[in-house]
PDB file of N, CA and C in Angstrom:
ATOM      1  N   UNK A   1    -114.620  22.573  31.820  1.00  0.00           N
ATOM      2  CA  UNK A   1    -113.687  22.969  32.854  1.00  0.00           C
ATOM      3  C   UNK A   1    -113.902  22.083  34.072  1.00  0.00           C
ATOM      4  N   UNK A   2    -112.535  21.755  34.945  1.00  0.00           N
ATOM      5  CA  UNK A   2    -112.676  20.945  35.812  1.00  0.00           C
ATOM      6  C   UNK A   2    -113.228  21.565  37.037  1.00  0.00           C
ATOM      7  N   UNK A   3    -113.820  20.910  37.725  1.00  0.00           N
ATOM      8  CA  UNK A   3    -114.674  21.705  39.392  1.00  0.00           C
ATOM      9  C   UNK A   3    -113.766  21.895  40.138  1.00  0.00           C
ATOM     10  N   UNK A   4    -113.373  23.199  41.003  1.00  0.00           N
ATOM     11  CA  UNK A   4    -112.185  23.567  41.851  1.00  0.00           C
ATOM     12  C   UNK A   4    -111.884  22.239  42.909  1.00  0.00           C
ATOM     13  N   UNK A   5    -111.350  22.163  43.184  1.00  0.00           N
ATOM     14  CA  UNK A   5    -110.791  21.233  44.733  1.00  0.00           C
ATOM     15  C   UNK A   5    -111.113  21.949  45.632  1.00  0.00           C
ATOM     16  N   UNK A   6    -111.522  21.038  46.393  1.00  0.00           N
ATOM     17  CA  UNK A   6    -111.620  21.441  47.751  1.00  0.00           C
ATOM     18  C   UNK A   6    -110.068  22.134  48.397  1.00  0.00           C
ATOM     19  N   UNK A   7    -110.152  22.672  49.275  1.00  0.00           N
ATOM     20  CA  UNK A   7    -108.719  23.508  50.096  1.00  0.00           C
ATOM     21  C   UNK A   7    -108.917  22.476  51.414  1.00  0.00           C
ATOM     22  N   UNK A   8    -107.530  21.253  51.120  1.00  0.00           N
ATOM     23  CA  UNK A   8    -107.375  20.569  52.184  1.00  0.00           C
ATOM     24  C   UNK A   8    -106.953  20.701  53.488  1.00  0.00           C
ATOM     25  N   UNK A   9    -106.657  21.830  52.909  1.00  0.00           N
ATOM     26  CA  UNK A   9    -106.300  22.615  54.335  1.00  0.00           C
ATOM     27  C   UNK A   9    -106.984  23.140  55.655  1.00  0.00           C
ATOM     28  N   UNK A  10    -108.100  22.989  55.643  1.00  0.00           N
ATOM     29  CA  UNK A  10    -109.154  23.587  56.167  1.00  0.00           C
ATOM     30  C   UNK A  10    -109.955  21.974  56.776  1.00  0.00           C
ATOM     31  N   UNK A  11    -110.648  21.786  58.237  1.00  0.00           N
ATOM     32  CA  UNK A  11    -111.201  20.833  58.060  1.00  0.00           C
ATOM     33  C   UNK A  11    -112.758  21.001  57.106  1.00  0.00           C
ATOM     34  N   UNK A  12    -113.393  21.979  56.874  1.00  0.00           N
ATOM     35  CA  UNK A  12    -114.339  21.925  55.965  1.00  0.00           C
ATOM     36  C   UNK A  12    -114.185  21.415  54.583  1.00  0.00           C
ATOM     37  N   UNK A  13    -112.482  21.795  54.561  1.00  0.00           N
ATOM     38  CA  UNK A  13    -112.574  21.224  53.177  1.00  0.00           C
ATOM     39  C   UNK A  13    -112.084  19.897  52.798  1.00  0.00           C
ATOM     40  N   UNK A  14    -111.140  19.206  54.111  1.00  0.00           N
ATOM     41  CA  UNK A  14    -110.889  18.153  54.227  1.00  0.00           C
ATOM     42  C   UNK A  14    -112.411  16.618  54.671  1.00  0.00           C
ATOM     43  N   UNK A  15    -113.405  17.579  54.976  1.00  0.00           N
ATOM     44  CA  UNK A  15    -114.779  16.851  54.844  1.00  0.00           C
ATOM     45  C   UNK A  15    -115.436  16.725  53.707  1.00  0.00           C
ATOM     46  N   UNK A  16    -115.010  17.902  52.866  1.00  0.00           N
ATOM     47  CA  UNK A  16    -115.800  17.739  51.634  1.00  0.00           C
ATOM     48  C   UNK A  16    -114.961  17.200  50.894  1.00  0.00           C
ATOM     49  N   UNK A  17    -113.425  17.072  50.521  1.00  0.00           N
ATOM     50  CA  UNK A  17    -113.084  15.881  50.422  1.00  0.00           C
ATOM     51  C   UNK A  17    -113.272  14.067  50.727  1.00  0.00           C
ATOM     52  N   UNK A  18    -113.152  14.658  51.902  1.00  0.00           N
ATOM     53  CA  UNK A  18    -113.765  12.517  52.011  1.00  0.00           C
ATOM     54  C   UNK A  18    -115.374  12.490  51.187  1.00  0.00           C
ATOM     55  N   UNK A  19    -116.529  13.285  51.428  1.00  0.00           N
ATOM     56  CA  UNK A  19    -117.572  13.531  51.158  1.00  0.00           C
ATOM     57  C   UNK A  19    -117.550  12.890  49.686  1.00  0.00           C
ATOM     58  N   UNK A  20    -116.477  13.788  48.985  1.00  0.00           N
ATOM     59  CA  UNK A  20    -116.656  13.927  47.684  1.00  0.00           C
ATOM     60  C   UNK A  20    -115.856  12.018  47.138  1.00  0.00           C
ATOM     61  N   UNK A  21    -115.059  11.591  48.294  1.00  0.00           N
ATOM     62  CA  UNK A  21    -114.143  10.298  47.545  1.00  0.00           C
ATOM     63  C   UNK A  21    -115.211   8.965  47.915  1.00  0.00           C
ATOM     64  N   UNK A  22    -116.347   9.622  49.155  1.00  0.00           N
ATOM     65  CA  UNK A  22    -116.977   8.465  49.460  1.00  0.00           C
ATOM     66  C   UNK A  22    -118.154   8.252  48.317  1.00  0.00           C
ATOM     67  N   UNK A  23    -118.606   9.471  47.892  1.00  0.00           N
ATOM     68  CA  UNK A  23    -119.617   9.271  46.489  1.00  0.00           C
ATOM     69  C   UNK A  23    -119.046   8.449  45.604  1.00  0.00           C
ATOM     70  N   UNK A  24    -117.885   8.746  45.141  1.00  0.00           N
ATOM     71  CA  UNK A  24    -116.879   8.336  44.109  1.00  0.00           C
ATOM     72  C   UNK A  24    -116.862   7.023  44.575  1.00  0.00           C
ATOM     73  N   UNK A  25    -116.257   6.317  45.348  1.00  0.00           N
ATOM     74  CA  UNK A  25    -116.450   4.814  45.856  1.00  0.00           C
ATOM     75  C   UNK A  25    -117.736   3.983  45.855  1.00  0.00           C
ATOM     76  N   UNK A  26    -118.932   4.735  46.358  1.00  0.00           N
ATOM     77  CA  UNK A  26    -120.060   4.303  46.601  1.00  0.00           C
ATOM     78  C   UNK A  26    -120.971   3.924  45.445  1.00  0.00           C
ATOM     79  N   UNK A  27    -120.312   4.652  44.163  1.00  0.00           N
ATOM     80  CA  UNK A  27    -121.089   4.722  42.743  1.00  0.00           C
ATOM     81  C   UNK A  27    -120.062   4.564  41.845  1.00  0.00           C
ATOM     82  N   UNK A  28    -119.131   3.858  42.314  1.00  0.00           N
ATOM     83  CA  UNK A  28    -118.138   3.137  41.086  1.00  0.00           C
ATOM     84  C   UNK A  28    -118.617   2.240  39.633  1.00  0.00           C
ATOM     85  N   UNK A  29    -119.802   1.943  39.914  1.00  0.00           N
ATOM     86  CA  UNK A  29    -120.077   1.256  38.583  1.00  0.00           C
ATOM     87  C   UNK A  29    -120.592   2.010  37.869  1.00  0.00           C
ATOM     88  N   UNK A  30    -120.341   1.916  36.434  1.00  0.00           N
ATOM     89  CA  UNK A  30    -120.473   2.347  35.167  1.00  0.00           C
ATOM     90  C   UNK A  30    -122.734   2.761  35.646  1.00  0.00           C
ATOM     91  N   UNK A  31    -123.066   3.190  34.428  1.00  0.00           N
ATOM     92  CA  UNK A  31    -123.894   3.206  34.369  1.00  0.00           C
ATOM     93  C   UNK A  31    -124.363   2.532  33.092  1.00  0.00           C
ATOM     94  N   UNK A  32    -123.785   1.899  32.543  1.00  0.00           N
ATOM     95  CA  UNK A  32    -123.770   0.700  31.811  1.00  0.00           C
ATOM     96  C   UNK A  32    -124.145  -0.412  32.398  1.00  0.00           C
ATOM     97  N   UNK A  33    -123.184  -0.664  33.565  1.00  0.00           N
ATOM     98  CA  UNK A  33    -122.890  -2.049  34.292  1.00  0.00           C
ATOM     99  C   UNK A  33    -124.411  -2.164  34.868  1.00  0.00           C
ATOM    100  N   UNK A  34    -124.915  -1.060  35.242  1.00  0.00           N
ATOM    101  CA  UNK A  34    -125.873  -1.402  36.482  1.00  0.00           C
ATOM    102  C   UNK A  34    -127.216  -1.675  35.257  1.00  0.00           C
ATOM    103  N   UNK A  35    -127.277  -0.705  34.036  1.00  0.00           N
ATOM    104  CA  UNK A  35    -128.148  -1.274  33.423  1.00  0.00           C
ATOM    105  C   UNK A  35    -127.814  -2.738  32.621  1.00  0.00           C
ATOM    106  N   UNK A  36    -126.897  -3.397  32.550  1.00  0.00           N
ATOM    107  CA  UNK A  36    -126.770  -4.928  31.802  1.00  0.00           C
ATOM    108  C   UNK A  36    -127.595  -5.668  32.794  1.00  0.00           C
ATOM    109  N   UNK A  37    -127.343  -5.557  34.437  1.00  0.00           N
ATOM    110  CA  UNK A  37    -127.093  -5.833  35.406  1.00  0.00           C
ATOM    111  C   UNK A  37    -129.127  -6.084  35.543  1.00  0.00           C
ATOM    112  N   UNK A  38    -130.162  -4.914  35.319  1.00  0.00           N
ATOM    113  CA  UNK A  38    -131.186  -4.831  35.156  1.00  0.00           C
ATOM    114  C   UNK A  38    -131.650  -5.299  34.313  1.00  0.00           C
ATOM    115  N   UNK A  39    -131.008  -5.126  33.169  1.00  0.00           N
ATOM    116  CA  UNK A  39    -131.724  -5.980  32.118  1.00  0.00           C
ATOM    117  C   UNK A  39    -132.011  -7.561  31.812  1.00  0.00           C
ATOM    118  N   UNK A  40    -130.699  -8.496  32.590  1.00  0.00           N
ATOM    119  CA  UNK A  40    -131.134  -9.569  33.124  1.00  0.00           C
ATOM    120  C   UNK A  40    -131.680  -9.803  34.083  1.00  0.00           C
ATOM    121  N   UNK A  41    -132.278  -9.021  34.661  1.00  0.00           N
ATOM    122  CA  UNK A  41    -133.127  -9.230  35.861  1.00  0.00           C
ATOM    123  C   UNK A  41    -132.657  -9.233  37.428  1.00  0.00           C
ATOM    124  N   UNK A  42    -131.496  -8.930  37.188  1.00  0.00           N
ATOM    125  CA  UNK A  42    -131.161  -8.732  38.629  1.00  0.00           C
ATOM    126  C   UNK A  42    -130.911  -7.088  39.050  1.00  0.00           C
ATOM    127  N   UNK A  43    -130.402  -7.641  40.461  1.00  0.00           N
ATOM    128  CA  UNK A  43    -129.952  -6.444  41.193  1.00  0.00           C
ATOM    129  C   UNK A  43    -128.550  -6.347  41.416  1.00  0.00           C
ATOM    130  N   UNK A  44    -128.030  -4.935  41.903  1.00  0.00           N
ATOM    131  CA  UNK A  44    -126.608  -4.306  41.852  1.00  0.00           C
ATOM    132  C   UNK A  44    -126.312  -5.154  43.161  1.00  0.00           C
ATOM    133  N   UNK A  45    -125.176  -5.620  43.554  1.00  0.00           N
ATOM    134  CA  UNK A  45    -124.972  -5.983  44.730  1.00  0.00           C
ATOM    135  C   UNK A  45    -125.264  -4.615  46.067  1.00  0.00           C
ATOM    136  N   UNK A  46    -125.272  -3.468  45.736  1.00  0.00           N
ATOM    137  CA  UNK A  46    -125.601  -2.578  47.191  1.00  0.00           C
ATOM    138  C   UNK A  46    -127.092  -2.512  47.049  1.00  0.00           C
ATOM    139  N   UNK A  47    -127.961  -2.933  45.929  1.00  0.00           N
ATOM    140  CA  UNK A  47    -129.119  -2.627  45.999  1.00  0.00           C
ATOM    141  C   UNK A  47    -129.746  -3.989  46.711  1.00  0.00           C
ATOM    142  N   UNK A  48    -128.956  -5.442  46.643  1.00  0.00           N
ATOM    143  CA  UNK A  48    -129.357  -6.726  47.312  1.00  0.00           C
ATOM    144  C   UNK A  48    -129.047  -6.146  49.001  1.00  0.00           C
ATOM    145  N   UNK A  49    -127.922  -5.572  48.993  1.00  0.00           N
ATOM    146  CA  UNK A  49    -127.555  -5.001  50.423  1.00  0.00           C
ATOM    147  C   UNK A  49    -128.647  -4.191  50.910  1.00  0.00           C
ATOM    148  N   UNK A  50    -129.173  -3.299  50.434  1.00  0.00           N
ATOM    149  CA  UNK A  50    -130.399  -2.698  50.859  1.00  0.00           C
ATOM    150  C   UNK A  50    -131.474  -3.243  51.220  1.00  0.00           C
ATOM    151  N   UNK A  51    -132.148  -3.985  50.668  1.00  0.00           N
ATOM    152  CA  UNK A  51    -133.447  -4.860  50.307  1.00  0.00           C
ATOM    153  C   UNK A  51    -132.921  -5.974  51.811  1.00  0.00           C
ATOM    154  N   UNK A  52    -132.053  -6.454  52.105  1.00  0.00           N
ATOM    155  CA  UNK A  52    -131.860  -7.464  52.884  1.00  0.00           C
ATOM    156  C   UNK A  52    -131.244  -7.212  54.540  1.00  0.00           C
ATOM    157  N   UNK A  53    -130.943  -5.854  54.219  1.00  0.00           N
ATOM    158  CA  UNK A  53    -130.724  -4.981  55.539  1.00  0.00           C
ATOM    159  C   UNK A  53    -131.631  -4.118  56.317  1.00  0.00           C
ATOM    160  N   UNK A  54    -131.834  -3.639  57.533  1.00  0.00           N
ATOM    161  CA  UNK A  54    -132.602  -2.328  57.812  1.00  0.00           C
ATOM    162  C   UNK A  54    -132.036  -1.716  57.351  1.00  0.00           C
ATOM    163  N   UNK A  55    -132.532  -0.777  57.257  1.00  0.00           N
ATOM    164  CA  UNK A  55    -132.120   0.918  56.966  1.00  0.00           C
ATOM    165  C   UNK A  55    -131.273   1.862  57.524  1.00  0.00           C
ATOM    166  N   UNK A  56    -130.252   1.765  57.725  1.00  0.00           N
ATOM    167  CA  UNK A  56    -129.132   2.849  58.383  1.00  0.00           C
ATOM    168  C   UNK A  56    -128.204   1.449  59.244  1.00  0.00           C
ATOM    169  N   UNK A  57    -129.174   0.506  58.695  1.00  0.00           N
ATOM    170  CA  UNK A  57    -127.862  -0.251  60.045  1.00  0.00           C
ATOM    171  C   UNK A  57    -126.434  -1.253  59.356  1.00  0.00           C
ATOM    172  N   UNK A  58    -126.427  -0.707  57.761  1.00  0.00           N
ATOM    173  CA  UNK A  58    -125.336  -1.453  57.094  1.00  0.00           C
ATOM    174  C   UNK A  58    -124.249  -0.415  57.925  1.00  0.00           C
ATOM    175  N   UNK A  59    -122.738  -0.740  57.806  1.00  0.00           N
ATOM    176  CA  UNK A  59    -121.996   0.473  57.542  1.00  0.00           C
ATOM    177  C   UNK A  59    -120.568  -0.644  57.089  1.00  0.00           C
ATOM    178  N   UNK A  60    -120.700  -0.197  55.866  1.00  0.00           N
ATOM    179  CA  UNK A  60    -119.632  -0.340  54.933  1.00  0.00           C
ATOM    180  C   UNK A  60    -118.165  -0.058  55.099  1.00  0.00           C
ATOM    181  N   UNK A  61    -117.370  -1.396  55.541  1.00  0.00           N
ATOM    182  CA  UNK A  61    -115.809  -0.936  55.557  1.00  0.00           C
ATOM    183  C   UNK A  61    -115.367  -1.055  54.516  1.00  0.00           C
ATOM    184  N   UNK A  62    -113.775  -0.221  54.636  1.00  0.00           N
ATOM    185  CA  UNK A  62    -112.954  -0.426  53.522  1.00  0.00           C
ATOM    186  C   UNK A  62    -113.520   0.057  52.146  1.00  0.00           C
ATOM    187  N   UNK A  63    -114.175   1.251  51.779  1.00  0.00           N
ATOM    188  CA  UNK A  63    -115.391   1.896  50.769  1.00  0.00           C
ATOM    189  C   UNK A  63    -114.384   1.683  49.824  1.00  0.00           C
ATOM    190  N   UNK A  64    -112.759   2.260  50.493  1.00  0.00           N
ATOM    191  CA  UNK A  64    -111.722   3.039  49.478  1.00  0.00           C
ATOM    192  C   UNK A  64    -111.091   1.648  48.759  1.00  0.00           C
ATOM    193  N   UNK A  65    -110.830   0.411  49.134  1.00  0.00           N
ATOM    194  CA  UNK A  65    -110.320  -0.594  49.050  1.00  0.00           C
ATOM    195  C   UNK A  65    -110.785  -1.236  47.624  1.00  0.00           C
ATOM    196  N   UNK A  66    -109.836  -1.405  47.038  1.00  0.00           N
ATOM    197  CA  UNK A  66    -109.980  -2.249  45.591  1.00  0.00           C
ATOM    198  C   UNK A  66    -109.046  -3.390  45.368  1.00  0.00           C
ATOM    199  N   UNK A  67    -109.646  -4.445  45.032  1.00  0.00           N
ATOM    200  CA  UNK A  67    -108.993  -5.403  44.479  1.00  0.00           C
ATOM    201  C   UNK A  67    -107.459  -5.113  43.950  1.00  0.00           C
ATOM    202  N   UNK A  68    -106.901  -6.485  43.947  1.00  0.00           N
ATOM    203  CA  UNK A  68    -105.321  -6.350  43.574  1.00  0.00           C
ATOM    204  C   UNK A  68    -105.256  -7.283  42.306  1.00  0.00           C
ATOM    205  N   UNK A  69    -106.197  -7.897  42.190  1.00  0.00           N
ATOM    206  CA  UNK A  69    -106.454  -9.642  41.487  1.00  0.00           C
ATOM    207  C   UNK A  69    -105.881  -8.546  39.459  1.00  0.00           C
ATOM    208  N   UNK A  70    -104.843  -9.173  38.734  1.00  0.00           N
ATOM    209  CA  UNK A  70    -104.536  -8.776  37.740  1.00  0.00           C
ATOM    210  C   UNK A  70    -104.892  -9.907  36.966  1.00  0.00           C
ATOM    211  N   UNK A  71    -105.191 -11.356  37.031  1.00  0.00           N
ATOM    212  CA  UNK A  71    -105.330 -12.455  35.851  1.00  0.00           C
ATOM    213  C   UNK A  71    -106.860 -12.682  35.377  1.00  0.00           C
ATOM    214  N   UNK A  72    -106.680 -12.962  34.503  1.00  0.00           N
ATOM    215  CA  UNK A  72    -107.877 -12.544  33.708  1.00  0.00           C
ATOM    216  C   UNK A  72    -108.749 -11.291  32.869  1.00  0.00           C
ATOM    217  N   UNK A  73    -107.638 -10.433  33.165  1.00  0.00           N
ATOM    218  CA  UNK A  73    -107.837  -9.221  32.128  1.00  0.00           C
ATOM    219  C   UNK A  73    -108.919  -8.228  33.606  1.00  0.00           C
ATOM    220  N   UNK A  74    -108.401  -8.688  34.570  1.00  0.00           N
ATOM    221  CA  UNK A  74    -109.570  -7.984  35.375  1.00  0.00           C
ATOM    222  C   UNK A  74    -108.986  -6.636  36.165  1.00  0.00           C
ATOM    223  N   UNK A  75    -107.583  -6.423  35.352  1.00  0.00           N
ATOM    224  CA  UNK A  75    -107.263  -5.273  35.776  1.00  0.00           C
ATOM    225  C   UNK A  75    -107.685  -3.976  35.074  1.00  0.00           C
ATOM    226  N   UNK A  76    -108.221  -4.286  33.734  1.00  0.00           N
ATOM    227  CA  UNK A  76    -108.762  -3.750  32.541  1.00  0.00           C
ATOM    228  C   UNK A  76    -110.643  -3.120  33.210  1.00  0.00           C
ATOM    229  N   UNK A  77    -110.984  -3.823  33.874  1.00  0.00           N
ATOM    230  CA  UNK A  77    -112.402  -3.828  34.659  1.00  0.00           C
ATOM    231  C   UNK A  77    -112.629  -2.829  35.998  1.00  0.00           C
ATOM    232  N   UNK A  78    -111.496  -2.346  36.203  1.00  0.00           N
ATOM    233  CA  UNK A  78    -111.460  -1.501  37.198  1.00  0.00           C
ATOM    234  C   UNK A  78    -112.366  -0.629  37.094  1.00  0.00           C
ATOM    235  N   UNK A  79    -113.348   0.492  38.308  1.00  0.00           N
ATOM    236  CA  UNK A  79    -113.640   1.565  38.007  1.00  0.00           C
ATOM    237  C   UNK A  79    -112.544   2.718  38.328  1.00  0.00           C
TER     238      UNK A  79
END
């Protein structure tokens, strides 16, 4: 069964909305991707972002924003 929605109606629930779309953005890759990604030895691009930033002082625009690029089958690659 699917998890209720939030009631957008409400700003509590219009927070736990964004709450809930910024997880969803923030952890778009497969959990596949990130292990191929380990297994050759590297890192996820937000985990290079971490390691090369302080701590609280990234802040990420455009979370919601996805590519438009369709050639090369890379519309198929979407999360």
């Amino acid at each position: 069964m699917s998890e209720p929605e939030a009631h957008i109606h409400t700003t509590a629930g219009k927070l736990a909305d964004l709450q809930r779309r910024i997880e969803e953005a923030t952890h778009a890759g497969s959990a596949r991707a990130v292990e191929k990604q380990h297994a050759k030895g590297k890192l996820t691009a937000r985990e290079r972002i971490d390691l090369l930033l302080d701590e609280g002082s990234f802040v990420e625009l455009d979370e919601f924003a996805r590519h438009r690029a369709t050639d090369f089958g890379m519309a198929d690659n979407r999360p």
